[in-house]
C-alpha atoms as a PDB file:
ATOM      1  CA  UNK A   1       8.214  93.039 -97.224  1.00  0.00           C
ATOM      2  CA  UNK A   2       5.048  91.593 -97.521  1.00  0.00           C
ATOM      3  CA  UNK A   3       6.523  87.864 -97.646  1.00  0.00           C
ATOM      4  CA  UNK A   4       8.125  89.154 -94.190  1.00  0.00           C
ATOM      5  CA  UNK A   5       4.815  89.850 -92.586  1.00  0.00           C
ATOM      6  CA  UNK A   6       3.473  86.587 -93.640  1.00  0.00           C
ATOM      7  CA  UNK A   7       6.508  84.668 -92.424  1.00  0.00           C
ATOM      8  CA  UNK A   8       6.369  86.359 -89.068  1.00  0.00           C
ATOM      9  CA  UNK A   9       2.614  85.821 -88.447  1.00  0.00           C
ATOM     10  CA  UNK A  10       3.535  81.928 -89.332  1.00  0.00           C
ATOM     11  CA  UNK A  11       6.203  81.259 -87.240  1.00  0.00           C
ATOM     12  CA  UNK A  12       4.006  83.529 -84.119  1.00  0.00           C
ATOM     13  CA  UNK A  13       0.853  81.121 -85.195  1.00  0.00           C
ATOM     14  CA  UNK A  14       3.356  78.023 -84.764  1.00  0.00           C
ATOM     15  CA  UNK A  15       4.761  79.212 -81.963  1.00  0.00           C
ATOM     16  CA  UNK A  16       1.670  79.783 -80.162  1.00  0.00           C
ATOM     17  CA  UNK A  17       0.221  76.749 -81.513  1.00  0.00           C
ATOM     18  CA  UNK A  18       2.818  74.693 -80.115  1.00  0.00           C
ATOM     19  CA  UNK A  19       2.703  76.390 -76.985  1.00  0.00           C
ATOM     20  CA  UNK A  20      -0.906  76.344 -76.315  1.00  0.00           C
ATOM     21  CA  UNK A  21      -0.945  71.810 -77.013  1.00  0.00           C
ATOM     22  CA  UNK A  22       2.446  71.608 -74.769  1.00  0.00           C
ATOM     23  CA  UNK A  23       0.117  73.362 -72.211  1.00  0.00           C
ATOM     24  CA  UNK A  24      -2.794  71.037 -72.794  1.00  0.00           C
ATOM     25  CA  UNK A  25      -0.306  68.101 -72.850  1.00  0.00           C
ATOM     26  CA  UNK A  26       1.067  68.970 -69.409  1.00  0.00           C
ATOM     27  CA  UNK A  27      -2.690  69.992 -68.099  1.00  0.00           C
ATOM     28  CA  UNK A  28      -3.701  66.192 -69.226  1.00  0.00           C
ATOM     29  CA  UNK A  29      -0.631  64.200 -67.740  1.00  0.00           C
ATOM     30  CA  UNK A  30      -1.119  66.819 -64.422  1.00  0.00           C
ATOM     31  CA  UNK A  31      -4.297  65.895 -63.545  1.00  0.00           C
ATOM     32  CA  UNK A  32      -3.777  62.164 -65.061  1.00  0.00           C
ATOM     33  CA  UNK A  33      -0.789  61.866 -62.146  1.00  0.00           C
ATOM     34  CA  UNK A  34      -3.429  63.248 -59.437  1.00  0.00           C
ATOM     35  CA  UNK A  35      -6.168  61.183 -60.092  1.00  0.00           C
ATOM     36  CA  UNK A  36      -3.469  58.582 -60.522  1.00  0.00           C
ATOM     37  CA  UNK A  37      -2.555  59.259 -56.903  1.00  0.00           C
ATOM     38  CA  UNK A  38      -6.009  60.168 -55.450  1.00  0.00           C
ATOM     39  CA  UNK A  39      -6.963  56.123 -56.437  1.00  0.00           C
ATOM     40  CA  UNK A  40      -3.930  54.698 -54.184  1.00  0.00           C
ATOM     41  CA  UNK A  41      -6.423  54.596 -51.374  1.00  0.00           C
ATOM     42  CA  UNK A  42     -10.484  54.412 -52.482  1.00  0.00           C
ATOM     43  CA  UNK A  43     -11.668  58.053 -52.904  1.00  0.00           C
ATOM     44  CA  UNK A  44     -14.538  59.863 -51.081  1.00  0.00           C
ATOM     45  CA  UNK A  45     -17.596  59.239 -52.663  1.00  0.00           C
ATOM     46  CA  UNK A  46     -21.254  59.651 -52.818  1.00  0.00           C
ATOM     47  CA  UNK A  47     -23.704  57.964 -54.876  1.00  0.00           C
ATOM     48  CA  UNK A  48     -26.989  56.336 -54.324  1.00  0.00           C
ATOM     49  CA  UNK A  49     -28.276  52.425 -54.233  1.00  0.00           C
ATOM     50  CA  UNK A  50     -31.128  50.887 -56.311  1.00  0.00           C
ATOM     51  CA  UNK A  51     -33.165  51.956 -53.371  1.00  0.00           C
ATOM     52  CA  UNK A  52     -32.630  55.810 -54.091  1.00  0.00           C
ATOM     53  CA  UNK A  53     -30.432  56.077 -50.736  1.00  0.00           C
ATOM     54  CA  UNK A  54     -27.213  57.492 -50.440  1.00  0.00           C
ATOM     55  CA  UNK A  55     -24.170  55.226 -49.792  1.00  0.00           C
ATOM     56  CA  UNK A  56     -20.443  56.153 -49.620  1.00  0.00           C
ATOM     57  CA  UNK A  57     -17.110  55.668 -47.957  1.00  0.00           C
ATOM     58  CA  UNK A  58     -18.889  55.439 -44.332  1.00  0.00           C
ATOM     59  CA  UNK A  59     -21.043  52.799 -45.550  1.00  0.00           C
ATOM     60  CA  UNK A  60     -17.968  50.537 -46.433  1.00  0.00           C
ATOM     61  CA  UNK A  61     -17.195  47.605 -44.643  1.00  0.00           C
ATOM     62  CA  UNK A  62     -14.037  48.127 -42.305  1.00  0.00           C
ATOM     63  CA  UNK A  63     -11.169  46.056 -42.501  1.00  0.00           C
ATOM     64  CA  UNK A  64     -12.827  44.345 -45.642  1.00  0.00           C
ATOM     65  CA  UNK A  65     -11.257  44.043 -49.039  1.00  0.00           C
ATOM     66  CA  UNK A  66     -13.557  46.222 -51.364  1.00  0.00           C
ATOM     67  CA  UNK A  67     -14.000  45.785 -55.525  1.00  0.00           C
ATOM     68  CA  UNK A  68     -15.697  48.186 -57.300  1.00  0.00           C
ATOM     69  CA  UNK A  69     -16.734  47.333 -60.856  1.00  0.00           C
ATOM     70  CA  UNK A  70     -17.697  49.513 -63.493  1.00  0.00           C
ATOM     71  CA  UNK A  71     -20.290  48.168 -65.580  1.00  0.00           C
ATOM     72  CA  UNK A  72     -23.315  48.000 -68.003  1.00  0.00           C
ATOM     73  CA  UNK A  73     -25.701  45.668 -68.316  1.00  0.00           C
ATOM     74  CA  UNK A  74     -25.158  45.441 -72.929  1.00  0.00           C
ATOM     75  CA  UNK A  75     -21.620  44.478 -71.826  1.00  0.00           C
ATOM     76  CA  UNK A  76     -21.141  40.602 -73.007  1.00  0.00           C
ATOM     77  CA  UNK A  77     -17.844  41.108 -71.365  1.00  0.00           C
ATOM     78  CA  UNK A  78     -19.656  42.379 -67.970  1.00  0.00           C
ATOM     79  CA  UNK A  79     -22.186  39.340 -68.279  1.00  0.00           C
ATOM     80  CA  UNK A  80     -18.998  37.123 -67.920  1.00  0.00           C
ATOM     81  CA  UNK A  81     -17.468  38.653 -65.508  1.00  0.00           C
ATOM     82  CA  UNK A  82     -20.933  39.050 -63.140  1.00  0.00           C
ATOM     83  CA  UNK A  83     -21.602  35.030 -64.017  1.00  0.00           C
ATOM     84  CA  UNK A  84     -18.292  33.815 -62.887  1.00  0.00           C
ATOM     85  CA  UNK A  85     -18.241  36.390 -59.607  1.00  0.00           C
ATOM     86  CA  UNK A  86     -21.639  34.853 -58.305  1.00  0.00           C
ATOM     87  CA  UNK A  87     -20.588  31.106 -59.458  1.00  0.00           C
ATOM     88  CA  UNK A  88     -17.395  31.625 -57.101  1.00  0.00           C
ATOM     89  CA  UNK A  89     -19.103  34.053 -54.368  1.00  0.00           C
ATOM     90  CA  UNK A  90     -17.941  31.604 -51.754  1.00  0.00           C
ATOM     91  CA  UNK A  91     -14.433  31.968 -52.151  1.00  0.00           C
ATOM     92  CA  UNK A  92     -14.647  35.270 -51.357  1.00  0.00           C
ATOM     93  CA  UNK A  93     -14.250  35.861 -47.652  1.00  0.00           C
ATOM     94  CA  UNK A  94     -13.930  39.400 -46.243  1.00  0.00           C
ATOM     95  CA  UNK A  95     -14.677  40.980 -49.792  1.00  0.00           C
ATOM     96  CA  UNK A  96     -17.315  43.390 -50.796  1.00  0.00           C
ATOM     97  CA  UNK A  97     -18.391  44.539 -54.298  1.00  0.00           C
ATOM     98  CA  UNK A  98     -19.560  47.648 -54.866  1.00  0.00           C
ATOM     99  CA  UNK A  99     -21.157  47.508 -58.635  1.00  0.00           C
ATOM    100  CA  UNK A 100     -21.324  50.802 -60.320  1.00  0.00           C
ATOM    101  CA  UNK A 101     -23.749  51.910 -63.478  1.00  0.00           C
ATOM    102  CA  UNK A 102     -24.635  54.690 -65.428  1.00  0.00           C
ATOM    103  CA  UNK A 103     -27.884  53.047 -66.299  1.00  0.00           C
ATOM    104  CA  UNK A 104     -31.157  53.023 -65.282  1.00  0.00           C
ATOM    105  CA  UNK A 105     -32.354  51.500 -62.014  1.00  0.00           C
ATOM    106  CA  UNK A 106     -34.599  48.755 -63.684  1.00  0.00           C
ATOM    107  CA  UNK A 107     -31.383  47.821 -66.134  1.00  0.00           C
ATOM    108  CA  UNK A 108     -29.040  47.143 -62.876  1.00  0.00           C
ATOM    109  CA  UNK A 109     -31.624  45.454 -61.258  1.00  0.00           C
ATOM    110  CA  UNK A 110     -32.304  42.681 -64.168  1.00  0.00           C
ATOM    111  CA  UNK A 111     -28.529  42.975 -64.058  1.00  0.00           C
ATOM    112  CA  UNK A 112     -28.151  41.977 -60.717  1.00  0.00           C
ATOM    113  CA  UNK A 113     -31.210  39.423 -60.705  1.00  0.00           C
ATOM    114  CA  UNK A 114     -30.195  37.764 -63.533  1.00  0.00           C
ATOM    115  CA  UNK A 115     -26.787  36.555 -62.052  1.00  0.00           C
ATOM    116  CA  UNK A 116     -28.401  36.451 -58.747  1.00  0.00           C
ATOM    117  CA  UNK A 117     -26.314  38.854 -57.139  1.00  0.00           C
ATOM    118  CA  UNK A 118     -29.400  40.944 -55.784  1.00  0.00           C
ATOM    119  CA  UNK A 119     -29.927  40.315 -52.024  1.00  0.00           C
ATOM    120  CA  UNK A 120     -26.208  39.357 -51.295  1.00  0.00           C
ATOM    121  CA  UNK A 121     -25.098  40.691 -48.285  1.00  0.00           C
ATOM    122  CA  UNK A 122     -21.365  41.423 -49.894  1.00  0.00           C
ATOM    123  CA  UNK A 123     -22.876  43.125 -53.032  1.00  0.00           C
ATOM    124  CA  UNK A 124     -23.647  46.806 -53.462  1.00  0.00           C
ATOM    125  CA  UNK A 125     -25.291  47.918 -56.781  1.00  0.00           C
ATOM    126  CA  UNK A 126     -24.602  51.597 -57.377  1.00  0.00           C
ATOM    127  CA  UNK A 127     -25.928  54.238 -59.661  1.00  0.00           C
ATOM    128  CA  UNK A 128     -24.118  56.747 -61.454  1.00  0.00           C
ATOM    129  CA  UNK A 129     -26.481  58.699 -63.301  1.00  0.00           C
ATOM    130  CA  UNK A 130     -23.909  61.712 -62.897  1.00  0.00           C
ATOM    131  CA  UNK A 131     -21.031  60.292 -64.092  1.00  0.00           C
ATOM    132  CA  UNK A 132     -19.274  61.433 -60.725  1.00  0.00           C
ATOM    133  CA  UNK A 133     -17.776  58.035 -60.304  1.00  0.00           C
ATOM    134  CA  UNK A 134     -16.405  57.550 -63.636  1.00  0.00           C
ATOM    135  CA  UNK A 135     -14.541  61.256 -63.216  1.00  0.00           C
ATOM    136  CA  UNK A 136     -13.589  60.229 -59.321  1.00  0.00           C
ATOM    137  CA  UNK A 137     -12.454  56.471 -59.996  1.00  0.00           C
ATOM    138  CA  UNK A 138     -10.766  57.325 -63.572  1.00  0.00           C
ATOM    139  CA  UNK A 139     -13.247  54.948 -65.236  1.00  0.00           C
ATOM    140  CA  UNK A 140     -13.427  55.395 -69.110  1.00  0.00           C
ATOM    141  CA  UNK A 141     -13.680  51.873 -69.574  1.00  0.00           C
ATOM    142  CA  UNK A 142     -16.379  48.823 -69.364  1.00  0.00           C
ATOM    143  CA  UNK A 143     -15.621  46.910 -67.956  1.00  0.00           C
ATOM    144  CA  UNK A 144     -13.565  48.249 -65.068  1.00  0.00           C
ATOM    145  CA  UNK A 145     -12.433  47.178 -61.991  1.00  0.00           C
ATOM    146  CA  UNK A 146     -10.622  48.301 -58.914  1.00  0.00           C
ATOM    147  CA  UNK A 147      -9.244  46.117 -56.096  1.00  0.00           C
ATOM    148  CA  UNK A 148      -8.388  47.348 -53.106  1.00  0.00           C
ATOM    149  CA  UNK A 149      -7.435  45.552 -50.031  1.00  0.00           C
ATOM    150  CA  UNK A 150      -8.607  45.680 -45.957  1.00  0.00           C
ATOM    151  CA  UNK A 151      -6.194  49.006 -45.816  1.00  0.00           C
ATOM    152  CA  UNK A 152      -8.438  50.437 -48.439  1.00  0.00           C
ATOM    153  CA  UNK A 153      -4.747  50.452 -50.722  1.00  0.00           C
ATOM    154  CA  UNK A 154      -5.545  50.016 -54.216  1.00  0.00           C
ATOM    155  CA  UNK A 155      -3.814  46.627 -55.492  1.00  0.00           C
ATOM    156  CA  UNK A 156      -5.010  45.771 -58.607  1.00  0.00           C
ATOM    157  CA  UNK A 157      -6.922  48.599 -61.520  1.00  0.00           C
ATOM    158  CA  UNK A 158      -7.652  46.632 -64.643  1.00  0.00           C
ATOM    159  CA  UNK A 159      -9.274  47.608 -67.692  1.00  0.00           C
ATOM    160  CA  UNK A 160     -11.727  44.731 -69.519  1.00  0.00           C
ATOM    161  CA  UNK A 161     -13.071  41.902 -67.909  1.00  0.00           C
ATOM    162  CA  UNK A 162     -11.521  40.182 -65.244  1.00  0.00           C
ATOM    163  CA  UNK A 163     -13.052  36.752 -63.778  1.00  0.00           C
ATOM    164  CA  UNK A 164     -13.624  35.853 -60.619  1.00  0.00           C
ATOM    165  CA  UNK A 165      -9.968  34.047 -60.556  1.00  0.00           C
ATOM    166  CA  UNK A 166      -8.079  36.897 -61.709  1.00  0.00           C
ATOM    167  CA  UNK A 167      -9.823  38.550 -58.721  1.00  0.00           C
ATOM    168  CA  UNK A 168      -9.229  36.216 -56.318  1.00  0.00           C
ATOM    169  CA  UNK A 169      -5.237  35.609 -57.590  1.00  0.00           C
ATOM    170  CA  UNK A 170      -4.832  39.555 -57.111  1.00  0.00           C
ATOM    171  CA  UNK A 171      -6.458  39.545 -53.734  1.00  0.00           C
ATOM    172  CA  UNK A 172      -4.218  36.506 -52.457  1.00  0.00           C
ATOM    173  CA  UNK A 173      -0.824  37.951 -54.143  1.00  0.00           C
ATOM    174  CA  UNK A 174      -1.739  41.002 -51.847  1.00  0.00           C
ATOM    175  CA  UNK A 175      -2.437  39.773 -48.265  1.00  0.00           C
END
């Protein structure tokens, strides 16, 4: 009898084991597929500029391909990718980047100084001190990029460090 019990109160544990993951699995791929489609055209944000002023989807550039990049300023692989984006700036016509941190406000500026991408009228540096745009923009990467063209219709999310070329090749595959 007693060998009973403890079978039943296995199996139930199991049972409810495996029910309560298969829930957490579907949760997960649920809100995976809606943040999957809430990125098809650039979400609604609101975050605030090295100057400690808010900027979001108003303050975009219409009819402008936009790139947001995910980065940090310990990142060898964002060092690359920042060096060979302001060594090509000029082949970027009707493009804006919008560079988001998590960092402090002096780190992003010697970020942005250092590759001289301060002052640039296409370039945006971003803080993120929140996290909001890492949750909004699915960003659990460094570097991370997303490309979206004048239609604000996502054509290119990439994981790691893209150069300016492999920006530029997914921007002309697009128009």
């Amino acid at each position: 009898m007693k060998k009973m019990k403890v079978g039943v109160i296995f199996i139930v544990s199991v049972l409810g084991l495996l029910s309560y993951l298969g829930y957490k699995i579907i949760t997960k791929v649920s809100e995976k597929n809606k943040i999957e489609k809430q990125l098809q055209t650039i979400p609604k944000f609101e975050l605030k500029t090295l100057d400690n002023v808010l900027f979001s989807n108003a303050d975009l550039k219409q009819n402008t391909s936009t790139i947001f990049i995910y980065f940090n300023s310990d990142c060898d692989f964002c060092h690359h990718e920042a060096e060979s984006i302001s060594q090509n700036l000029n082949k970027f016509k009707d493009v804006q980047f919008i560079f988001v941190s998590f960092e402090e406000t002096e780190a992003i500026k010697k970020f942005a100084e250092l590759y001289k991408l301060d002052n640039q009228e296409k370039i945006v540096f971003l803080e993120d001190k929140k996290g909001d745009f890492s949750i909004q923009f699915n960003a659990n990467s460094i570097p991370y990029i997303l490309i979206y063209n004048q239609k604000n219709q996502l054509i290119k999310k990439h994981k790691g460090q893209l150069n300016a070329n492999g920006i530029l090749r997914a921007l002309n595959e697009n128009d």
